[in-house]
PDB file of N, CA and C in Angstrom:
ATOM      1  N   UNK A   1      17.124  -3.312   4.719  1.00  0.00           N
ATOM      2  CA  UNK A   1      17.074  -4.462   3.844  1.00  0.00           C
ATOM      3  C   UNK A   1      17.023  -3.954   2.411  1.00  0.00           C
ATOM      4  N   UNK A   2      17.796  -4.477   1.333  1.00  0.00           N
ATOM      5  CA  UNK A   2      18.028  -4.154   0.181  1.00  0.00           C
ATOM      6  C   UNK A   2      16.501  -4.652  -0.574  1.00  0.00           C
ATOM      7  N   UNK A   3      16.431  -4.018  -1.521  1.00  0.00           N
ATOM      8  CA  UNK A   3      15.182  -3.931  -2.366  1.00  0.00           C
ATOM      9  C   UNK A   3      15.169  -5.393  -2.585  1.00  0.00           C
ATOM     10  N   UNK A   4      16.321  -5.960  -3.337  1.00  0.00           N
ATOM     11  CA  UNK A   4      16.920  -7.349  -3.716  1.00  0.00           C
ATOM     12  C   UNK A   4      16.297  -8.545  -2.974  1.00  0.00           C
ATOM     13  N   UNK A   5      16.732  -8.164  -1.626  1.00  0.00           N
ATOM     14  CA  UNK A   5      16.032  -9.121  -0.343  1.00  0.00           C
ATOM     15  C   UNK A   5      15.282  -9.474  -0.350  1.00  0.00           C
ATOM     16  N   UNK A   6      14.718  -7.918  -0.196  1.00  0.00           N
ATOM     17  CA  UNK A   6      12.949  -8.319   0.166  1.00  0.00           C
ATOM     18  C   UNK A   6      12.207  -9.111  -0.828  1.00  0.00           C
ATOM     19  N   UNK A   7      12.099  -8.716  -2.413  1.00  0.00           N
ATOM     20  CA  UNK A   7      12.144  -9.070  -3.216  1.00  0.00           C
ATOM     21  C   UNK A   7      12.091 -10.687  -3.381  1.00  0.00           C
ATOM     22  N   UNK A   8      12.911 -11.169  -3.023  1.00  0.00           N
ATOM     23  CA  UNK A   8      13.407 -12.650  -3.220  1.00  0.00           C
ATOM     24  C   UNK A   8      12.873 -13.455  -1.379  1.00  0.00           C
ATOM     25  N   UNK A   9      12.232 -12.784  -0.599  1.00  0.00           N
ATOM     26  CA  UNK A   9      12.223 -13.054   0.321  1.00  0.00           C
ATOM     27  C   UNK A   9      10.594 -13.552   0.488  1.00  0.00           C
ATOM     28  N   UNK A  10      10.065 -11.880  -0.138  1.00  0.00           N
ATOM     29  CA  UNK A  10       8.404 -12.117  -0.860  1.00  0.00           C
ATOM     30  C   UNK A  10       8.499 -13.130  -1.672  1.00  0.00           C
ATOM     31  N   UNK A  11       9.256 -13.867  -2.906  1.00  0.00           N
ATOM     32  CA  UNK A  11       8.712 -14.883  -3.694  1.00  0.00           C
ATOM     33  C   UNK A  11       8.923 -15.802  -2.711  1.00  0.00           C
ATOM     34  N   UNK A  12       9.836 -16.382  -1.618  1.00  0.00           N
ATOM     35  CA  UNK A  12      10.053 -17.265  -1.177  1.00  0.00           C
ATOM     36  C   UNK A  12       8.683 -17.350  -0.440  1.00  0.00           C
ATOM     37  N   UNK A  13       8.357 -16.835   0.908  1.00  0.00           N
ATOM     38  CA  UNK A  13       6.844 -16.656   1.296  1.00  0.00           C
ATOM     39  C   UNK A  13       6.350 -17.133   0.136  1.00  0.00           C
ATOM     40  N   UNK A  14       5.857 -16.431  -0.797  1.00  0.00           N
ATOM     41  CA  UNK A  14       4.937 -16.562  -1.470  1.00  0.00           C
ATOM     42  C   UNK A  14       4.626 -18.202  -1.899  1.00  0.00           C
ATOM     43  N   UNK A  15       5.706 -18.795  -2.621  1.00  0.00           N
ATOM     44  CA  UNK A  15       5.764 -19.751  -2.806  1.00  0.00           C
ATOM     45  C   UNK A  15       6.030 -21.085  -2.312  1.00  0.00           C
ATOM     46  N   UNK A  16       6.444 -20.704  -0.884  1.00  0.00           N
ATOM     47  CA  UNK A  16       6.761 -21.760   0.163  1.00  0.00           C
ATOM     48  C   UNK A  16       5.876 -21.605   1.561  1.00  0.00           C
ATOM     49  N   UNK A  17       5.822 -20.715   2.044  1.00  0.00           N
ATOM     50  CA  UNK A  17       5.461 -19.885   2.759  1.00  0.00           C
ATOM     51  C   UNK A  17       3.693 -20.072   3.181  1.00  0.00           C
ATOM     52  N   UNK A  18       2.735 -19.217   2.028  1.00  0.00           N
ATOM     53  CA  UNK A  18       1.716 -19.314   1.880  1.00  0.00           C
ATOM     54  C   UNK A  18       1.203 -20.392   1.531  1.00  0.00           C
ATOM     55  N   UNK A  19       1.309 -21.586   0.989  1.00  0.00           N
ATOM     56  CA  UNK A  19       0.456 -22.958   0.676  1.00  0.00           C
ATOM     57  C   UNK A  19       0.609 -23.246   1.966  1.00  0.00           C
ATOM     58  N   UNK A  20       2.079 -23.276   3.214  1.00  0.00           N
ATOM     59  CA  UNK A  20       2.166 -24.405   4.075  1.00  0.00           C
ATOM     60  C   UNK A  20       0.792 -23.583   5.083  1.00  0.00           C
ATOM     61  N   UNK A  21       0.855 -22.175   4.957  1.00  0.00           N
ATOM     62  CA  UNK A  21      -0.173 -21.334   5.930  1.00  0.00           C
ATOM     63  C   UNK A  21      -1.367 -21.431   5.787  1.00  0.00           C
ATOM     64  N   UNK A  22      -1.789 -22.037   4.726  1.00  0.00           N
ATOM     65  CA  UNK A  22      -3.280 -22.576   4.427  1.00  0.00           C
ATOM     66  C   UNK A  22      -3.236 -23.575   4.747  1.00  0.00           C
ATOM     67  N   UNK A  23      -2.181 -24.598   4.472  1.00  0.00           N
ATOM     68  CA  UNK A  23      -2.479 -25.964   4.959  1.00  0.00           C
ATOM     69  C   UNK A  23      -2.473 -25.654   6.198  1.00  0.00           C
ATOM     70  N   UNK A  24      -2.086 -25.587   6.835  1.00  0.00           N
ATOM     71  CA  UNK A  24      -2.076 -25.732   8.748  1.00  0.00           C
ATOM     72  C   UNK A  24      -3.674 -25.151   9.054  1.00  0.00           C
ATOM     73  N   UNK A  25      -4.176 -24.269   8.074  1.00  0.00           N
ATOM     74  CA  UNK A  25      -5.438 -22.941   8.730  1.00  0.00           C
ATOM     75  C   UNK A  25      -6.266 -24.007   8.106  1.00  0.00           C
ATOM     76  N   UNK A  26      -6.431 -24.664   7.311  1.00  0.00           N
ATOM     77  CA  UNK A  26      -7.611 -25.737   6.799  1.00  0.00           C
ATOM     78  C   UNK A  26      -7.414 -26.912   8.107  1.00  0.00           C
ATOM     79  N   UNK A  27      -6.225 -27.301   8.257  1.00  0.00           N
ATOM     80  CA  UNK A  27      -6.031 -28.272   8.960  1.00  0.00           C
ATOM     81  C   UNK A  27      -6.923 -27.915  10.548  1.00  0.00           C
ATOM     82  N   UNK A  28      -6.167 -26.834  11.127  1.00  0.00           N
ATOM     83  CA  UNK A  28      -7.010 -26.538  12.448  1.00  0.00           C
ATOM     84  C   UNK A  28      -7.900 -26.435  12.542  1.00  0.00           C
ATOM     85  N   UNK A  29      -8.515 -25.327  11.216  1.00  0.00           N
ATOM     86  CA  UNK A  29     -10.323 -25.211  11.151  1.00  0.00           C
ATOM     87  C   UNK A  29     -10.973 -26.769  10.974  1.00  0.00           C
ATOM     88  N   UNK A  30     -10.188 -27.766  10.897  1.00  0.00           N
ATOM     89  CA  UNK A  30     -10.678 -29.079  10.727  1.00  0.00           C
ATOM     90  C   UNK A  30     -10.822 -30.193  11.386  1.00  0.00           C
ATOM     91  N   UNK A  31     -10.095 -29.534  12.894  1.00  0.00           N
ATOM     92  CA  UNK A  31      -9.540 -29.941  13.947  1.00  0.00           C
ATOM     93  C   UNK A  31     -11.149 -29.766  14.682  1.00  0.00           C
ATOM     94  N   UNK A  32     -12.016 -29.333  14.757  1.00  0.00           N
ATOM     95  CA  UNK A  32     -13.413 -28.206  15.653  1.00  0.00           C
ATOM     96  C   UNK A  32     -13.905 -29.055  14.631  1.00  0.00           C
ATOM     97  N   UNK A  33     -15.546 -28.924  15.116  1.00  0.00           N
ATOM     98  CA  UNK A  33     -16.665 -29.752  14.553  1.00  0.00           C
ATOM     99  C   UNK A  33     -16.962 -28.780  13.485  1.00  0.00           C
ATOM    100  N   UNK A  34     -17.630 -28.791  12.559  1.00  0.00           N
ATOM    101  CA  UNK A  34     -17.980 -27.604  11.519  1.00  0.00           C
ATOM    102  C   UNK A  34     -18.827 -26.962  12.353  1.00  0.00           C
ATOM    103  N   UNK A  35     -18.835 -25.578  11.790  1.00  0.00           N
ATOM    104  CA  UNK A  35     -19.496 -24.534  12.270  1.00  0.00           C
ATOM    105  C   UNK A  35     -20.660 -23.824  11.178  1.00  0.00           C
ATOM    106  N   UNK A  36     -21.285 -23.407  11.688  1.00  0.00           N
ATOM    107  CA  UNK A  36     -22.839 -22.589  10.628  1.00  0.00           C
ATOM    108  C   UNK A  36     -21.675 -22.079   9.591  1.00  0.00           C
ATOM    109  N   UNK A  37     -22.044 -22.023   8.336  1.00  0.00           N
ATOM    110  CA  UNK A  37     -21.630 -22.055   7.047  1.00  0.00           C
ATOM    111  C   UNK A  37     -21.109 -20.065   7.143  1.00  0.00           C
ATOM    112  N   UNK A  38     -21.420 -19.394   7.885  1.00  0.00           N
ATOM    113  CA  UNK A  38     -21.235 -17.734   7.734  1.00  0.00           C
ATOM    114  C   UNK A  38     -20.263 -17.985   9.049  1.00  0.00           C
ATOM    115  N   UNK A  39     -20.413 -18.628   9.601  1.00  0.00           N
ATOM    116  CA  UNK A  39     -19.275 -18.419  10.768  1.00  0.00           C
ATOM    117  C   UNK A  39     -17.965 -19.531   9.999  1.00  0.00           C
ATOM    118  N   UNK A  40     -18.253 -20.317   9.456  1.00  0.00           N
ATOM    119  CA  UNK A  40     -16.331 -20.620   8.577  1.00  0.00           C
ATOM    120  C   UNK A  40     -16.404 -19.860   8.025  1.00  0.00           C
ATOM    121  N   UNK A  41     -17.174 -19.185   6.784  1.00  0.00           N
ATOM    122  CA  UNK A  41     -16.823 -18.292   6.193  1.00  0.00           C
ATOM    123  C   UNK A  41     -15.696 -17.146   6.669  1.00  0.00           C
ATOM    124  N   UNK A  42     -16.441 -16.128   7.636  1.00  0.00           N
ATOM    125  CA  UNK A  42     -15.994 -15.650   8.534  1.00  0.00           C
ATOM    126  C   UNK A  42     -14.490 -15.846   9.404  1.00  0.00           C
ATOM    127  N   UNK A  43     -13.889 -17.601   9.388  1.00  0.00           N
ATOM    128  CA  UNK A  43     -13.129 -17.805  10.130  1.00  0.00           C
ATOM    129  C   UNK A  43     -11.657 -17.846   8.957  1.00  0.00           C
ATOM    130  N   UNK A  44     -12.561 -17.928   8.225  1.00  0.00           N
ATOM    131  CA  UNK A  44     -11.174 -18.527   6.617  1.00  0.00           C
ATOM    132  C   UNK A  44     -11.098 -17.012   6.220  1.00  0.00           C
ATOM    133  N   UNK A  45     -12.070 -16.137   6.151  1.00  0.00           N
ATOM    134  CA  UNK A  45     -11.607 -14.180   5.825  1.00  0.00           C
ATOM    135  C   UNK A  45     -10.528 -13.739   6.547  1.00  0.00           C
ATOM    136  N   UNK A  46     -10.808 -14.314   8.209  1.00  0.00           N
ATOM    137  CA  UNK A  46      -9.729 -13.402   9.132  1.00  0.00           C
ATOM    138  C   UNK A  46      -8.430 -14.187   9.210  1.00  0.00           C
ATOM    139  N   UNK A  47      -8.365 -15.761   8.854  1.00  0.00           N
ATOM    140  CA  UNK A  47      -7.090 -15.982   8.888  1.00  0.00           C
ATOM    141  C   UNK A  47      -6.521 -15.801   6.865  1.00  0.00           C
ATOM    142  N   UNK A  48      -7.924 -15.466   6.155  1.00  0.00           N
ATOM    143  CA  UNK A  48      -6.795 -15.386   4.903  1.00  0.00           C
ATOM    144  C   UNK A  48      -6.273 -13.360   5.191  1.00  0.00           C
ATOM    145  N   UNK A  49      -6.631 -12.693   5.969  1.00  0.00           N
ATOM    146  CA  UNK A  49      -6.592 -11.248   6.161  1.00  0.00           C
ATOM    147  C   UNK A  49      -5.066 -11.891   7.461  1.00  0.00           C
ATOM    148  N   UNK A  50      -5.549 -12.352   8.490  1.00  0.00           N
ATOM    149  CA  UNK A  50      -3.861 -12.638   9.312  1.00  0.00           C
ATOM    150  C   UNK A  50      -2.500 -12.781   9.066  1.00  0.00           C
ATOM    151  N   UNK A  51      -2.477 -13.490   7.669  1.00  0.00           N
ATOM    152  CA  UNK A  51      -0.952 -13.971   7.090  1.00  0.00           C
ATOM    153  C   UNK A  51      -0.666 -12.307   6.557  1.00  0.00           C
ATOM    154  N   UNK A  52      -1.127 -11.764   5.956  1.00  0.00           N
ATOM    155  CA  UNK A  52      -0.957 -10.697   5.974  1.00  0.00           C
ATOM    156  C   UNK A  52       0.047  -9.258   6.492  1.00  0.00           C
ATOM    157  N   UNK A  53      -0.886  -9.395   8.000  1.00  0.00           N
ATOM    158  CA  UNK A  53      -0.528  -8.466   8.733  1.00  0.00           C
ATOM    159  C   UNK A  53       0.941  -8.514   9.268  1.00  0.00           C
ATOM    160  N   UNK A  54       1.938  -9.846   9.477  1.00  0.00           N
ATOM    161  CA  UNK A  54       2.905  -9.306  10.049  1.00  0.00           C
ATOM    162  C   UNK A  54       3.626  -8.966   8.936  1.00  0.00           C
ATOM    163  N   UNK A  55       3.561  -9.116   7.781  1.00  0.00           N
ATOM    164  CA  UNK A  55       4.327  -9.188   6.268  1.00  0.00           C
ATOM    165  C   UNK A  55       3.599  -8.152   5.725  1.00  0.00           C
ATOM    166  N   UNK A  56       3.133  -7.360   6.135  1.00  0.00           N
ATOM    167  CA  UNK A  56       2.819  -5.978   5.596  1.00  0.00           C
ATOM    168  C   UNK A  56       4.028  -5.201   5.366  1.00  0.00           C
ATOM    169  N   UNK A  57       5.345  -5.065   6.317  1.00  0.00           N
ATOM    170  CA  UNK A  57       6.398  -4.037   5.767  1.00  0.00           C
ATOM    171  C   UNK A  57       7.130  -5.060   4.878  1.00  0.00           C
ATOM    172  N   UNK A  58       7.286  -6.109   5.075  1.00  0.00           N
ATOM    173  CA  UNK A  58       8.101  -6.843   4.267  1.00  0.00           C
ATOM    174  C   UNK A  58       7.526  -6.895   2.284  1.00  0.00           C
ATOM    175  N   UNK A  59       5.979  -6.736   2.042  1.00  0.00           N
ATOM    176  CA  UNK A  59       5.887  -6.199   0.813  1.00  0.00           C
ATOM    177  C   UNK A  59       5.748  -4.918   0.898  1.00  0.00           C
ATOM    178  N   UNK A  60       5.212  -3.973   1.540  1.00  0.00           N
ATOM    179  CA  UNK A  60       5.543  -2.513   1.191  1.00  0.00           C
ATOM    180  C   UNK A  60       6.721  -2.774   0.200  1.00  0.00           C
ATOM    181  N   UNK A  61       6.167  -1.630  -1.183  1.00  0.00           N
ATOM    182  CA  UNK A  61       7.231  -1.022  -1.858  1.00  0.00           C
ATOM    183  C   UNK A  61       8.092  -2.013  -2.718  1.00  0.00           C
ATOM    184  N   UNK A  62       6.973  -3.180  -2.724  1.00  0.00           N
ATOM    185  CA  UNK A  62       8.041  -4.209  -4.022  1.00  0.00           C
ATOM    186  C   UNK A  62       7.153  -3.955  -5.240  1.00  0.00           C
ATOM    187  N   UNK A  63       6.212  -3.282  -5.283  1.00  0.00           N
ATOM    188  CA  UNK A  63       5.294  -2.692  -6.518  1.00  0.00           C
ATOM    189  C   UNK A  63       6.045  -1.808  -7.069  1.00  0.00           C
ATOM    190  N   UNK A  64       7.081  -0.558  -6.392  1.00  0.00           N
ATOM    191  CA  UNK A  64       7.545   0.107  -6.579  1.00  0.00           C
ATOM    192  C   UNK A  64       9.363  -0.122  -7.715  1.00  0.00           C
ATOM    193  N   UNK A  65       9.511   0.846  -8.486  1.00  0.00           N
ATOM    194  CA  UNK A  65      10.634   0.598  -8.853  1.00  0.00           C
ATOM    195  C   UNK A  65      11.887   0.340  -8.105  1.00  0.00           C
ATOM    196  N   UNK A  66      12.824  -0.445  -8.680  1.00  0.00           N
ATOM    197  CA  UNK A  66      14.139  -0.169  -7.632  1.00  0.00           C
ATOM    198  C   UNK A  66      14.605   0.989  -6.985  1.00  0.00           C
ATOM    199  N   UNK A  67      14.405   1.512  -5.908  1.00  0.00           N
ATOM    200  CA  UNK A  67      15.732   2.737  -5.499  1.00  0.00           C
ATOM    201  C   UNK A  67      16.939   2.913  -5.775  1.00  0.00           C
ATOM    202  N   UNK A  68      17.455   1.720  -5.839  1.00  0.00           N
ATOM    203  CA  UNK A  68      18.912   1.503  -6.160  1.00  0.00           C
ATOM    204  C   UNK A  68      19.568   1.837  -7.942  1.00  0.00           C
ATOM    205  N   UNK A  69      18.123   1.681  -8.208  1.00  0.00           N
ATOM    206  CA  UNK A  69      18.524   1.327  -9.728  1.00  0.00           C
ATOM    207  C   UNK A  69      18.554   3.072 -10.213  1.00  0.00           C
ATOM    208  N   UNK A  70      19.610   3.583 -10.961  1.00  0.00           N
ATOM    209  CA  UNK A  70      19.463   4.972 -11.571  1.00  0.00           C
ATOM    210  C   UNK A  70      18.590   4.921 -12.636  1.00  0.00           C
ATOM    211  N   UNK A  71      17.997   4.172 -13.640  1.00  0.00           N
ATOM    212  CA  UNK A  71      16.966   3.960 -14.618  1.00  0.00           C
ATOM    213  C   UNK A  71      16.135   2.907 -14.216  1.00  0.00           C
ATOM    214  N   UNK A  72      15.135   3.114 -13.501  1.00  0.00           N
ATOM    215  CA  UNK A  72      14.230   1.728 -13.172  1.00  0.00           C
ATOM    216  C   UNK A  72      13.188   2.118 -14.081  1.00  0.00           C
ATOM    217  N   UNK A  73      12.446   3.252 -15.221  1.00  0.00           N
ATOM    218  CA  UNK A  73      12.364   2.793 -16.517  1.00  0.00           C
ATOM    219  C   UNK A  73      13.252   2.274 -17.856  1.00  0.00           C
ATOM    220  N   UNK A  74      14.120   2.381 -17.591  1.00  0.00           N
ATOM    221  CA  UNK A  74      14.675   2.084 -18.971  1.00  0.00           C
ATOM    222  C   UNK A  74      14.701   3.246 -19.809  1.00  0.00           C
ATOM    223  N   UNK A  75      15.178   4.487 -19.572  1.00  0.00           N
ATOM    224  CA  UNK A  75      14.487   5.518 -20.898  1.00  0.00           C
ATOM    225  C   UNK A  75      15.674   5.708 -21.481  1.00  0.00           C
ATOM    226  N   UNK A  76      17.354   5.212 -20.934  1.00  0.00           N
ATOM    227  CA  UNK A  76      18.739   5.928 -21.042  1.00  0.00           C
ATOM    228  C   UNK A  76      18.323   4.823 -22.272  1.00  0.00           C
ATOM    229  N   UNK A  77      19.131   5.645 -23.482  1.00  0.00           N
ATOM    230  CA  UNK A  77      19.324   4.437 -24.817  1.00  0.00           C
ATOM    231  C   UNK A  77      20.870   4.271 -24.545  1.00  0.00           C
ATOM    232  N   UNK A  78      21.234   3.148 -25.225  1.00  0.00           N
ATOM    233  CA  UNK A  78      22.456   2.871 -25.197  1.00  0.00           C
ATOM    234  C   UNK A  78      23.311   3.662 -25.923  1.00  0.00           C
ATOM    235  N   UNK A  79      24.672   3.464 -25.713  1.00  0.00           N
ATOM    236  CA  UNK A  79      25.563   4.697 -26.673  1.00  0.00           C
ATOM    237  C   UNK A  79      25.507   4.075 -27.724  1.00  0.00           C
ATOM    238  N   UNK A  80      25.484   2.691 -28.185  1.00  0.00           N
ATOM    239  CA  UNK A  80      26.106   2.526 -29.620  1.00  0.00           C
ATOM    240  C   UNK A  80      24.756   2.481 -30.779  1.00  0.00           C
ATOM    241  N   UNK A  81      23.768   2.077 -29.975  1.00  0.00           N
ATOM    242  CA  UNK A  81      22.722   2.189 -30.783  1.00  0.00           C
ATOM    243  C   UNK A  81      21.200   2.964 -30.568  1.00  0.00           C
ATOM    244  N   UNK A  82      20.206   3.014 -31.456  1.00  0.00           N
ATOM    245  CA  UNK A  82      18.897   3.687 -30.850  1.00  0.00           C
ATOM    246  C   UNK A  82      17.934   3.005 -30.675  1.00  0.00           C
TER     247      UNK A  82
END
């Protein structure tokens, strides 16, 4: 998968993705009678730690510069000017 992808794949998750995954995880935890205040606690850590785990390779390495790119600082100046 191109850097590009993933990239645009993470904002999509991010922004579509993650609100609907809280809504459903508030919704179910809401579904059960409340529980002692350290045990939701507890239940909202491991599902905000769950969304996570299968999308662990899918952000690997979007912190990182492009591969693709031959200057992913910027240091080449242009020819015509400095």
């Amino acid at each position: 998968m191109s850097y590009r992808t993933r990239k645009l794949l993470c904002a999509l998750f991010l922004f579509f993705g993650l609100p609907l995954y809280i809504f459903a995880a508030v919704t179910l935890v809401g579904l059960f009678e409340r529980p002692h205040l350290a045990l939701e606690f507890a239940i909202y850590v491991g599902l905000g730690v769950l969304w996570a785990l299968p999308l662990r390779a899918l952000f690997r390495g979007i912190g990182r510069p492009d591969p693709d790119n031959p200057d992913p600082g910027g240091t080449k100046r242009h020819p015509a000017g400095k």
